[in-house]
ModelCIF file with pLDDT and N, C-alpha, C, O atoms, coordinates in Angstrom:
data_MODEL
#
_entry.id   MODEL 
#
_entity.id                         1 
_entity.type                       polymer 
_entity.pdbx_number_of_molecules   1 
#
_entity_poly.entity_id                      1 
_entity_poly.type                           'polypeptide(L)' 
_entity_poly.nstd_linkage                   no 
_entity_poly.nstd_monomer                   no 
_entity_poly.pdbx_seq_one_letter_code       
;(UNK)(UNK)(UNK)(UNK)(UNK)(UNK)(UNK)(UNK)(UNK)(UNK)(UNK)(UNK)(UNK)(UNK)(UNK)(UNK)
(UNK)(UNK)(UNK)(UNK)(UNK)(UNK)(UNK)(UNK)(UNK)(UNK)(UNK)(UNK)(UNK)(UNK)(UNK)(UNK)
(UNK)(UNK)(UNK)(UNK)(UNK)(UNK)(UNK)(UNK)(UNK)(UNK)(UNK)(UNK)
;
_entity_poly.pdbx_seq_one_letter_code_can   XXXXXXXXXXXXXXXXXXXXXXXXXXXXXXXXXXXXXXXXXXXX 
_entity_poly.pdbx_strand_id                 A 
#
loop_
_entity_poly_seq.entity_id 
_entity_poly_seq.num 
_entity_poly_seq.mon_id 
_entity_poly_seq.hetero 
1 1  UNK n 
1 2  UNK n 
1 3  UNK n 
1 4  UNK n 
1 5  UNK n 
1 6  UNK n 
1 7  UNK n 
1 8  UNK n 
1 9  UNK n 
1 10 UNK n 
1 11 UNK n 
1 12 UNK n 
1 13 UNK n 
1 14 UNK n 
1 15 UNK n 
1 16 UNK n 
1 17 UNK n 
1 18 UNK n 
1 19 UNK n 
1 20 UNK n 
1 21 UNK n 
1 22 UNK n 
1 23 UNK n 
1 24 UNK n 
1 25 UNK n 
1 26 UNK n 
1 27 UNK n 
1 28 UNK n 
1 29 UNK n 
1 30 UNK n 
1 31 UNK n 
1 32 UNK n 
1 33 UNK n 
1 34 UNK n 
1 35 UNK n 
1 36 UNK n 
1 37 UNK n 
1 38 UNK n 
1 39 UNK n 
1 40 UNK n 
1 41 UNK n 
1 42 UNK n 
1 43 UNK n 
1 44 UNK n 
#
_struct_asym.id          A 
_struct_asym.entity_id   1 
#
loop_
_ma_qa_metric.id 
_ma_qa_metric.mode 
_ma_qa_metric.name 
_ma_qa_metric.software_group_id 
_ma_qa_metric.type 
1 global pLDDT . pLDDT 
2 local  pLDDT . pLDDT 
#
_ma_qa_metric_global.metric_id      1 
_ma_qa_metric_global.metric_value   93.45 
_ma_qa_metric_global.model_id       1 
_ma_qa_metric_global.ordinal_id     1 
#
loop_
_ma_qa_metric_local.label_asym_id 
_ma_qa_metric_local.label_comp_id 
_ma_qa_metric_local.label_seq_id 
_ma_qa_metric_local.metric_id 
_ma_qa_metric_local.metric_value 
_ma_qa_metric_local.model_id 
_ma_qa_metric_local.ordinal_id 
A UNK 1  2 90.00 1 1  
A UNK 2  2 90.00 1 2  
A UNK 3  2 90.00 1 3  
A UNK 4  2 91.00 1 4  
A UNK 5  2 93.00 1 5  
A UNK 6  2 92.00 1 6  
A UNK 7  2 91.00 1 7  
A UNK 8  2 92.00 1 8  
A UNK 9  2 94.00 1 9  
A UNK 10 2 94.00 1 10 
A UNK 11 2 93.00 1 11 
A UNK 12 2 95.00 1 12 
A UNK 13 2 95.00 1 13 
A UNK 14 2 94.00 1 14 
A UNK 15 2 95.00 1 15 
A UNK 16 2 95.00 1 16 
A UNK 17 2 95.00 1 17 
A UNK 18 2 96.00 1 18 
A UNK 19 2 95.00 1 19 
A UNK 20 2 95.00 1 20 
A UNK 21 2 95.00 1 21 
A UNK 22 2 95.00 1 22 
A UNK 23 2 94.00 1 23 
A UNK 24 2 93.00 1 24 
A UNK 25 2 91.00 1 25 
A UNK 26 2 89.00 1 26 
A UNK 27 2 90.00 1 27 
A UNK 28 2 86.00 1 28 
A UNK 29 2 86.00 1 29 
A UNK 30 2 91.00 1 30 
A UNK 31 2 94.00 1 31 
A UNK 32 2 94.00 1 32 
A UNK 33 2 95.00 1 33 
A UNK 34 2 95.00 1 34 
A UNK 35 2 96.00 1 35 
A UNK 36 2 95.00 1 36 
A UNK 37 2 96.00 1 37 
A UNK 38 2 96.00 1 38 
A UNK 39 2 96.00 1 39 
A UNK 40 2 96.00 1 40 
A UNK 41 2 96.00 1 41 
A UNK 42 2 96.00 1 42 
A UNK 43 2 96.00 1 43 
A UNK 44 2 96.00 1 44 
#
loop_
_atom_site.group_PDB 
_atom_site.id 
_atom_site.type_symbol 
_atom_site.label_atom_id 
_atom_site.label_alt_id 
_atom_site.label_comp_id 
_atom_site.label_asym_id 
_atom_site.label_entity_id 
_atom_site.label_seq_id 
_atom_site.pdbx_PDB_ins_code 
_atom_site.Cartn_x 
_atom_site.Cartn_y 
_atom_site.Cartn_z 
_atom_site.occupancy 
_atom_site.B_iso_or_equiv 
_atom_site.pdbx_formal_charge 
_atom_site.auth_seq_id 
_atom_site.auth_comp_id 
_atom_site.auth_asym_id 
_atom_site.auth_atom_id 
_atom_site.pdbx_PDB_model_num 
ATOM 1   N N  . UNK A 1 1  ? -63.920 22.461  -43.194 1.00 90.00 ? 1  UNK A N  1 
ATOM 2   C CA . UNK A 1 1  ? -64.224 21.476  -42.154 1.00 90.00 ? 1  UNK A CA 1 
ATOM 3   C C  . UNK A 1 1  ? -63.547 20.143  -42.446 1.00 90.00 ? 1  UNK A C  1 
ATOM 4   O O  . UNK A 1 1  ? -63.109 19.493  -41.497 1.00 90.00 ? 1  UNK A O  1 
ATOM 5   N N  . UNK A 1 2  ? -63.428 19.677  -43.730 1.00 90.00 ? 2  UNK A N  1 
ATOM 6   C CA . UNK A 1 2  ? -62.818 18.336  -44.192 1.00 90.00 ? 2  UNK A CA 1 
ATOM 7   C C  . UNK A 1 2  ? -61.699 18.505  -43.863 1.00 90.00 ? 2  UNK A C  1 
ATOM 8   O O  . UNK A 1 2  ? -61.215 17.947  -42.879 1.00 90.00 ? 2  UNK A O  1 
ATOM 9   N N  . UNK A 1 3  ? -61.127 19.228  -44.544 1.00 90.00 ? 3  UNK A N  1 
ATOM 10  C CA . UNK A 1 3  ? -59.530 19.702  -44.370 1.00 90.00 ? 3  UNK A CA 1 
ATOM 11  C C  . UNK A 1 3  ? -58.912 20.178  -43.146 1.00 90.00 ? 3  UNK A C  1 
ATOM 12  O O  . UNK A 1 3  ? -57.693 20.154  -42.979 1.00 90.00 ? 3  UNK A O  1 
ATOM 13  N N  . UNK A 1 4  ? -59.721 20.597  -42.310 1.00 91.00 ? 4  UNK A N  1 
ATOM 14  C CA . UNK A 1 4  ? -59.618 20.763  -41.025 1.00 91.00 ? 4  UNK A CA 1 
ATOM 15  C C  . UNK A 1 4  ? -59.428 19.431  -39.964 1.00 91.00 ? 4  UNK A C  1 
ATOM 16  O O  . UNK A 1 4  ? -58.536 19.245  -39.137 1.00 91.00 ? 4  UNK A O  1 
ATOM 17  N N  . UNK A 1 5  ? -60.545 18.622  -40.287 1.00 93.00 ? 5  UNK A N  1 
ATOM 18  C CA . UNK A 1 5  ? -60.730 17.348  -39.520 1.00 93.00 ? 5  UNK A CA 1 
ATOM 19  C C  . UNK A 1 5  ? -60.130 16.152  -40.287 1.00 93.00 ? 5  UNK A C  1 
ATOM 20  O O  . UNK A 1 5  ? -60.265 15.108  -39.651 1.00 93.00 ? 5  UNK A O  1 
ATOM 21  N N  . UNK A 1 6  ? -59.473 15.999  -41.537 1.00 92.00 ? 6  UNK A N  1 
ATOM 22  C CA . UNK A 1 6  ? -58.328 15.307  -41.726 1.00 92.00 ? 6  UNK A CA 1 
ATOM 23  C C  . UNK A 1 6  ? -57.039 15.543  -41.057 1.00 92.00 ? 6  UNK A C  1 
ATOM 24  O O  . UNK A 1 6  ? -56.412 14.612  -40.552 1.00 92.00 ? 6  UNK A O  1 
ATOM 25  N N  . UNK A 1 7  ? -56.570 16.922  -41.035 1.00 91.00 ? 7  UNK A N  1 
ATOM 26  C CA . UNK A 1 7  ? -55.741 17.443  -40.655 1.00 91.00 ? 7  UNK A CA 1 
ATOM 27  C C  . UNK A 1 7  ? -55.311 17.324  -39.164 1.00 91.00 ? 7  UNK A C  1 
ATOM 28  O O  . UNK A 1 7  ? -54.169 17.445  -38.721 1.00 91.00 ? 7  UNK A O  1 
ATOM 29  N N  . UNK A 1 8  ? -56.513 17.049  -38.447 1.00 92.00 ? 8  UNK A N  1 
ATOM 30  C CA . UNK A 1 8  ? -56.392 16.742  -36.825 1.00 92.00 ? 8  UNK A CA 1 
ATOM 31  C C  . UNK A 1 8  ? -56.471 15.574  -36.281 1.00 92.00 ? 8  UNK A C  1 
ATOM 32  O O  . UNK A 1 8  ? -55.885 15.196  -35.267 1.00 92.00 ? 8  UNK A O  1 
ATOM 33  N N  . UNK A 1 9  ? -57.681 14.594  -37.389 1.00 94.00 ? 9  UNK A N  1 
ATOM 34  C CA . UNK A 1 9  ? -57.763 13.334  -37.048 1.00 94.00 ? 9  UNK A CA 1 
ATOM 35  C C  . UNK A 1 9  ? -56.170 12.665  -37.533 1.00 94.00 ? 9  UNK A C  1 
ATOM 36  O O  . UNK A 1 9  ? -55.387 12.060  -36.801 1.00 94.00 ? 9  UNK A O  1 
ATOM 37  N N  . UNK A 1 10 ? -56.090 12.824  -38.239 1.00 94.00 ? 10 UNK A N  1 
ATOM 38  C CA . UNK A 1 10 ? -54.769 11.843  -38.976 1.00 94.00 ? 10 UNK A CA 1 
ATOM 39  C C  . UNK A 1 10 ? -53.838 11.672  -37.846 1.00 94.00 ? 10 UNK A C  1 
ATOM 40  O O  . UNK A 1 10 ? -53.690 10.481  -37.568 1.00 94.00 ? 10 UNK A O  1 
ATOM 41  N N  . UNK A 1 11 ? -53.214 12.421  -37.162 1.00 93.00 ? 11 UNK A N  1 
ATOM 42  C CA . UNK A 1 11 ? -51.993 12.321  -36.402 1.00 93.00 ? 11 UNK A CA 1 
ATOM 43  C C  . UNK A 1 11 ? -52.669 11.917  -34.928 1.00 93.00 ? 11 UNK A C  1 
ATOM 44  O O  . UNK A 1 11 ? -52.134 11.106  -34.172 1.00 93.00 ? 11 UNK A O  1 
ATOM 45  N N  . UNK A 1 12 ? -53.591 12.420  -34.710 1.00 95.00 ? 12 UNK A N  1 
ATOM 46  C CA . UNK A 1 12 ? -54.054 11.652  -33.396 1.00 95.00 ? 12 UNK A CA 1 
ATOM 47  C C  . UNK A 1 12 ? -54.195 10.228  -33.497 1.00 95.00 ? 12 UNK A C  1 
ATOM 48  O O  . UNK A 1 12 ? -53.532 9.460   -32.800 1.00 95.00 ? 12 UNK A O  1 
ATOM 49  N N  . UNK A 1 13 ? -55.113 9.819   -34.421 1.00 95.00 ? 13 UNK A N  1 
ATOM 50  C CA . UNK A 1 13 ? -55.350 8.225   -34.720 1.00 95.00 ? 13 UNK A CA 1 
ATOM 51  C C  . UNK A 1 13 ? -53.761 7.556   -34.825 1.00 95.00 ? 13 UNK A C  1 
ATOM 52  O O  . UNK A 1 13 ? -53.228 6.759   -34.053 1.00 95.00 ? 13 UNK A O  1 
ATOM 53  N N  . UNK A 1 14 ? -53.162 8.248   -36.198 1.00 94.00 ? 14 UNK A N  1 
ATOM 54  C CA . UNK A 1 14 ? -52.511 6.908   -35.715 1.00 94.00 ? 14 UNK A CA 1 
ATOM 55  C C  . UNK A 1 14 ? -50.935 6.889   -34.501 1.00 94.00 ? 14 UNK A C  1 
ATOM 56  O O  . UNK A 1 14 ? -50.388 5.817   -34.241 1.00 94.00 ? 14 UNK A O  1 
ATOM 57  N N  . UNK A 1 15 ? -50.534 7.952   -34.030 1.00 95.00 ? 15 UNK A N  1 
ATOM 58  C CA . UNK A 1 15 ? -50.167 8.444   -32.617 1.00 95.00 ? 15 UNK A CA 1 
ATOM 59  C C  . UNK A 1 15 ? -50.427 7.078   -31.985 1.00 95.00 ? 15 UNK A C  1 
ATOM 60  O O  . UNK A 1 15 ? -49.647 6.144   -31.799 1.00 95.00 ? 15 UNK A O  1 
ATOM 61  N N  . UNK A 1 16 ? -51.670 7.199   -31.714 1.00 95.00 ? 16 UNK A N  1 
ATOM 62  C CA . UNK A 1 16 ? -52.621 6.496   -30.515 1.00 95.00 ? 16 UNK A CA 1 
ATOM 63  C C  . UNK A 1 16 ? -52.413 4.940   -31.086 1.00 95.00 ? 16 UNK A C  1 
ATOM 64  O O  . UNK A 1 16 ? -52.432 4.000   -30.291 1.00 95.00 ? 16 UNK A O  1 
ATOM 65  N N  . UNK A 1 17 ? -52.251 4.771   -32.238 1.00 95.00 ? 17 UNK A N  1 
ATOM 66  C CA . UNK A 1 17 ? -52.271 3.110   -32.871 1.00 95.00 ? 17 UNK A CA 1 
ATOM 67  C C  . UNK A 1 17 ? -50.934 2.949   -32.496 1.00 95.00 ? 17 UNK A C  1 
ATOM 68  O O  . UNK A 1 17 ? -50.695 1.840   -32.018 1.00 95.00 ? 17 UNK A O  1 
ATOM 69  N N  . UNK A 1 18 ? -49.704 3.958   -32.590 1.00 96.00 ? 18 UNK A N  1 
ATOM 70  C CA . UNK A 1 18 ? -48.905 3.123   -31.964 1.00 96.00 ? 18 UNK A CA 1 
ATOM 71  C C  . UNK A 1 18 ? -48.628 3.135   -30.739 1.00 96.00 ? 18 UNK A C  1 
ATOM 72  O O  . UNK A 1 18 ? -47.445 2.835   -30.583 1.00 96.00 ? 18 UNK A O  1 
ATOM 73  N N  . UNK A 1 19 ? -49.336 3.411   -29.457 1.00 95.00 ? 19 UNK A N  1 
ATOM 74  C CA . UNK A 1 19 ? -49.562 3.143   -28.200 1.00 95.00 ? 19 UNK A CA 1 
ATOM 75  C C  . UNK A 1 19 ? -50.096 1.700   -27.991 1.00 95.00 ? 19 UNK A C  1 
ATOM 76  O O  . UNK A 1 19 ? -49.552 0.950   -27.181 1.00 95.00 ? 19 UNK A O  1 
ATOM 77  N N  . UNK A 1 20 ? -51.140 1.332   -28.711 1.00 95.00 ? 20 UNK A N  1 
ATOM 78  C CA . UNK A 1 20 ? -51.495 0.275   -28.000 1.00 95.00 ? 20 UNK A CA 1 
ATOM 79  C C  . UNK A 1 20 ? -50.964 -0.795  -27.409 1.00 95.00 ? 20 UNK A C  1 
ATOM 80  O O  . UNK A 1 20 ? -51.543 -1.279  -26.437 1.00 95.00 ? 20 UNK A O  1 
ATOM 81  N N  . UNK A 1 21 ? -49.590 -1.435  -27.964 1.00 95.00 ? 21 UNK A N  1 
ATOM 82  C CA . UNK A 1 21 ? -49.301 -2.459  -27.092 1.00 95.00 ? 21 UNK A CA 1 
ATOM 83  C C  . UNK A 1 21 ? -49.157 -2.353  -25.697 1.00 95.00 ? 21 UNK A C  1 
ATOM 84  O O  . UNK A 1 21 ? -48.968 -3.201  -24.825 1.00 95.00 ? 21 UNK A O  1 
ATOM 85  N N  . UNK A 1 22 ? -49.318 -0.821  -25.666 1.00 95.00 ? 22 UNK A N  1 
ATOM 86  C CA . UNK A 1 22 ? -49.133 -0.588  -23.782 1.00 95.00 ? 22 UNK A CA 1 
ATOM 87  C C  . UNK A 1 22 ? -50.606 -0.752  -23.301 1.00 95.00 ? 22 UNK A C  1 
ATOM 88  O O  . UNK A 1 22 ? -50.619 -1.182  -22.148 1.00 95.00 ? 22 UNK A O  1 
ATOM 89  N N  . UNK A 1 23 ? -51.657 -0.581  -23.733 1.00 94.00 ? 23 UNK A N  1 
ATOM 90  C CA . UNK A 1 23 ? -52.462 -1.315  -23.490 1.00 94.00 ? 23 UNK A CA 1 
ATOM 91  C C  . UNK A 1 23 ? -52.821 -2.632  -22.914 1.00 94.00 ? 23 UNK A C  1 
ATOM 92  O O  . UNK A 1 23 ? -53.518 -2.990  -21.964 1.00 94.00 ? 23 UNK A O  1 
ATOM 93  N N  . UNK A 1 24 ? -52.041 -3.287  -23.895 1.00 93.00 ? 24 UNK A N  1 
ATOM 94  C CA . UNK A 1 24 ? -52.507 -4.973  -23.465 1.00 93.00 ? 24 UNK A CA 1 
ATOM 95  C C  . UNK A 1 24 ? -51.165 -5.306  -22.670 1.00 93.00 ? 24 UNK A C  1 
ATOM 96  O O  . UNK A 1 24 ? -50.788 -6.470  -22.530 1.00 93.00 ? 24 UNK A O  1 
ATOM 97  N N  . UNK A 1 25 ? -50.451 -4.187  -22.145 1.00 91.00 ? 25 UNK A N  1 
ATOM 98  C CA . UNK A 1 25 ? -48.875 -4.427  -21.409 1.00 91.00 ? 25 UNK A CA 1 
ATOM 99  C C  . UNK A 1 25 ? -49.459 -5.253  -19.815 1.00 91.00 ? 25 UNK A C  1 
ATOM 100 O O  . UNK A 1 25 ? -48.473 -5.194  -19.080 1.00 91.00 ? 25 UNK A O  1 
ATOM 101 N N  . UNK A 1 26 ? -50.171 -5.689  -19.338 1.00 89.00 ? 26 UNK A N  1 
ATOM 102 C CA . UNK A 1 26 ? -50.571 -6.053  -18.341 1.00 89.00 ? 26 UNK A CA 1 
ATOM 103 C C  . UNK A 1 26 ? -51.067 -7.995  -18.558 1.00 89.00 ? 26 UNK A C  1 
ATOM 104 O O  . UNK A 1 26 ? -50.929 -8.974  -17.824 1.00 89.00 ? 26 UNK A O  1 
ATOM 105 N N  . UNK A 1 27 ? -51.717 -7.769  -20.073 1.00 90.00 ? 27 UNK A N  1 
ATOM 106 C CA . UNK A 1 27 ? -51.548 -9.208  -20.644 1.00 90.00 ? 27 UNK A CA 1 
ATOM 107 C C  . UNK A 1 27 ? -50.266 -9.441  -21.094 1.00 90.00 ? 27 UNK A C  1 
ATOM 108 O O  . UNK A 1 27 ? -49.820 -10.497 -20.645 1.00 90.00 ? 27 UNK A O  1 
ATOM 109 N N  . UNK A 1 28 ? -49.484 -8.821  -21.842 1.00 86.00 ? 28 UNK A N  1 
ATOM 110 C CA . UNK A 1 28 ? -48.154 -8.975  -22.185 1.00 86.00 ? 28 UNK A CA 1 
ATOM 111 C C  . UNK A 1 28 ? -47.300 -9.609  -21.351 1.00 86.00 ? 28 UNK A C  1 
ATOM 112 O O  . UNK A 1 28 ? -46.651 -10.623 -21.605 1.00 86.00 ? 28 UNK A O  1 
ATOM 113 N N  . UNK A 1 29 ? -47.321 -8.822  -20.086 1.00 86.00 ? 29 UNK A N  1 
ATOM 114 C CA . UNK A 1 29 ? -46.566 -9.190  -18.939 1.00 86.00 ? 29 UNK A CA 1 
ATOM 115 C C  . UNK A 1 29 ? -44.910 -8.829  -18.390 1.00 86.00 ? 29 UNK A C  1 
ATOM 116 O O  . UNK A 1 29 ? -44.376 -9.009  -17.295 1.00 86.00 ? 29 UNK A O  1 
ATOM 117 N N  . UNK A 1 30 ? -44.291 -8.130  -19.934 1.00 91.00 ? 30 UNK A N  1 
ATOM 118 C CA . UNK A 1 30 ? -43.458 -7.701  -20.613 1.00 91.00 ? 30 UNK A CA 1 
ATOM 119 C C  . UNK A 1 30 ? -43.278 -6.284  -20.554 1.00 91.00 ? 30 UNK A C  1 
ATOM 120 O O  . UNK A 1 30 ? -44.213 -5.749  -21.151 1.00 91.00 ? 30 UNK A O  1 
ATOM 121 N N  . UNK A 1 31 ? -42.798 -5.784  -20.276 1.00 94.00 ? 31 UNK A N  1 
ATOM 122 C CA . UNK A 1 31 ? -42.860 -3.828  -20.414 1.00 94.00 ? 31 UNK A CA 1 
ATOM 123 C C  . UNK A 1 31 ? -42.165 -3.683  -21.867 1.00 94.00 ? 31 UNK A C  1 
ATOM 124 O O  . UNK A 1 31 ? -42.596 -2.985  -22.785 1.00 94.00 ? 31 UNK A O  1 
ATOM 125 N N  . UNK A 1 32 ? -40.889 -4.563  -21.892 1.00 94.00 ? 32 UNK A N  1 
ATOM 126 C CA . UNK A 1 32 ? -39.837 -4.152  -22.926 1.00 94.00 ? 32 UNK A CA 1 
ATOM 127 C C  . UNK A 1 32 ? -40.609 -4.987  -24.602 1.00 94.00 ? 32 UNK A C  1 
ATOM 128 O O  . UNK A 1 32 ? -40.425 -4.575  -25.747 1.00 94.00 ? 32 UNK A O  1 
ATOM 129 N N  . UNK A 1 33 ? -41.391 -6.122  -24.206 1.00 95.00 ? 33 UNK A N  1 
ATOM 130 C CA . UNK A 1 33 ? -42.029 -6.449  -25.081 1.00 95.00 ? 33 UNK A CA 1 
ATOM 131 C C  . UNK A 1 33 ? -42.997 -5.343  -25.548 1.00 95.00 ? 33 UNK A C  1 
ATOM 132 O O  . UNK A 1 33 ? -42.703 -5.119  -26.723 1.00 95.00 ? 33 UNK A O  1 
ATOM 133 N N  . UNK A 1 34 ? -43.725 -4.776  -25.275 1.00 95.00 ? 34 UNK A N  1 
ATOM 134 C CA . UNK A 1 34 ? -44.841 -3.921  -25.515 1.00 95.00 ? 34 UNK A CA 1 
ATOM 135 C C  . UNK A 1 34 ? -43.789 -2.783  -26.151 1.00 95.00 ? 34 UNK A C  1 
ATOM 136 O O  . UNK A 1 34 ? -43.976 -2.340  -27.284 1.00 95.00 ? 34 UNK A O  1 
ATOM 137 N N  . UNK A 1 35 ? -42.864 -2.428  -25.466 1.00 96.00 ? 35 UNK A N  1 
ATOM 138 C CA . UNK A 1 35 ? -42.158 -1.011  -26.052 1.00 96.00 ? 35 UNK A CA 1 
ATOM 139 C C  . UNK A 1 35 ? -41.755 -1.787  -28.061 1.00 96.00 ? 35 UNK A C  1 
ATOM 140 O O  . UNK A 1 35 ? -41.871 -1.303  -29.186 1.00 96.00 ? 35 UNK A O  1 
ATOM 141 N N  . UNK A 1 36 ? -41.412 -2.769  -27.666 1.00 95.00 ? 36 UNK A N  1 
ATOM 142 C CA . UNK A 1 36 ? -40.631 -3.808  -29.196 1.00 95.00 ? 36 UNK A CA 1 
ATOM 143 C C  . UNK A 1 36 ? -41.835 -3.841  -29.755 1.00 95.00 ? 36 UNK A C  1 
ATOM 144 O O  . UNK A 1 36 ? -41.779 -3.521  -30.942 1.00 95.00 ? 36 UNK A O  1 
ATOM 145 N N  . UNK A 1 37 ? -42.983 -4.120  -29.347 1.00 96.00 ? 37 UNK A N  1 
ATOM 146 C CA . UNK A 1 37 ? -44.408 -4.420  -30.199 1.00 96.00 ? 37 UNK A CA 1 
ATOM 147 C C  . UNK A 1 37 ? -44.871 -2.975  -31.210 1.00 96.00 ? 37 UNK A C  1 
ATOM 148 O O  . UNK A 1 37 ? -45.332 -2.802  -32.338 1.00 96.00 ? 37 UNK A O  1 
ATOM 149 N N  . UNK A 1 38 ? -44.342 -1.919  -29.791 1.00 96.00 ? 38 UNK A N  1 
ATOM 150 C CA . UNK A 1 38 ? -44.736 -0.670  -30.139 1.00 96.00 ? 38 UNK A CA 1 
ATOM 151 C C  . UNK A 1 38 ? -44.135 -0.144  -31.561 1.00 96.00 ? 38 UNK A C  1 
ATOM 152 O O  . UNK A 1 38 ? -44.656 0.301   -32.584 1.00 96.00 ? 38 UNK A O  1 
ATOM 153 N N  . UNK A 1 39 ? -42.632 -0.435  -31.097 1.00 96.00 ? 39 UNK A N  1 
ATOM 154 C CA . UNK A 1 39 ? -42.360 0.385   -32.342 1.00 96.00 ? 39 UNK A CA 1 
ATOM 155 C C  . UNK A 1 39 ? -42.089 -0.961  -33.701 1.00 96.00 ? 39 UNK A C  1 
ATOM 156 O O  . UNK A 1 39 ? -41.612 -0.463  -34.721 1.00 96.00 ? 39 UNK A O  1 
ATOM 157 N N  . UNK A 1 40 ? -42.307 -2.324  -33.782 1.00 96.00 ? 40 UNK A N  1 
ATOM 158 C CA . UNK A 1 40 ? -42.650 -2.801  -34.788 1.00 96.00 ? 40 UNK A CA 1 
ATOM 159 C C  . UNK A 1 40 ? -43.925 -2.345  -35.709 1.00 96.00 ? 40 UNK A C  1 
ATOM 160 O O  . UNK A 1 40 ? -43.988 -2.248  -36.934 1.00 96.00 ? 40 UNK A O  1 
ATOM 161 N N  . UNK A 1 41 ? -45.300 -2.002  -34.331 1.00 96.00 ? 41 UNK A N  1 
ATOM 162 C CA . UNK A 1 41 ? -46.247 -1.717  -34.999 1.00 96.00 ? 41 UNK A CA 1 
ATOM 163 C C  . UNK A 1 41 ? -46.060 0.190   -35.904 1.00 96.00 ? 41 UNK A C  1 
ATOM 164 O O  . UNK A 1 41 ? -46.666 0.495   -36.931 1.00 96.00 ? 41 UNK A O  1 
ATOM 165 N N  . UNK A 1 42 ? -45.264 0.965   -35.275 1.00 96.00 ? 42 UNK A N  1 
ATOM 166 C CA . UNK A 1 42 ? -45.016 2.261   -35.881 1.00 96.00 ? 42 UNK A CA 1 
ATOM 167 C C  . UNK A 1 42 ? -44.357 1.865   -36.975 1.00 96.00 ? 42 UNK A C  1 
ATOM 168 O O  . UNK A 1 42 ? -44.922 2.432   -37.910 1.00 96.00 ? 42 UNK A O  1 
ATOM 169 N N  . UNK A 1 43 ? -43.251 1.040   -37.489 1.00 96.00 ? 43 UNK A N  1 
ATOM 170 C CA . UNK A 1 43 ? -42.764 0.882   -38.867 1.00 96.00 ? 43 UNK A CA 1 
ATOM 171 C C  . UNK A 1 43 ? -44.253 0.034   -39.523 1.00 96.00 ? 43 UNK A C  1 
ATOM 172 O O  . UNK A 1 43 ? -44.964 0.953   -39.930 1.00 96.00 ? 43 UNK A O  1 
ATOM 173 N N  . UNK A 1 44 ? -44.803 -0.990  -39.717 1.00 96.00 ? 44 UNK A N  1 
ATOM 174 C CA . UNK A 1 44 ? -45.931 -1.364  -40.173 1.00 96.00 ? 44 UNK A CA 1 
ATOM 175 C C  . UNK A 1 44 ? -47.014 -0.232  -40.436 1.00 96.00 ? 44 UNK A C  1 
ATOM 176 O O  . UNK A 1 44 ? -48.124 -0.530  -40.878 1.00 96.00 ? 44 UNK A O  1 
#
């Protein structure tokens, strides 16, 4: 079950962490900013 649910959580979570600047892409205001946020936050 551990090894199972590391194994599934890991890549979903952080997948999804580097989505978020499209999230706040509406505060951003920016499309191409959010894509630049995006993948600064995937190398970090």
């Amino acid at each position: 079950i551990v090894v199972s649910l590391v194994d599934g959580l890991s890549p979903l979570i952080s997948s999804l962490i580097v989505l978020t600047p499209f999230f706040f892409a509406s505060l951003i205001g920016d499309i191409v900013v959010s894509y630049v946020a995006s993948m600064a936050l995937a190398l970090v």
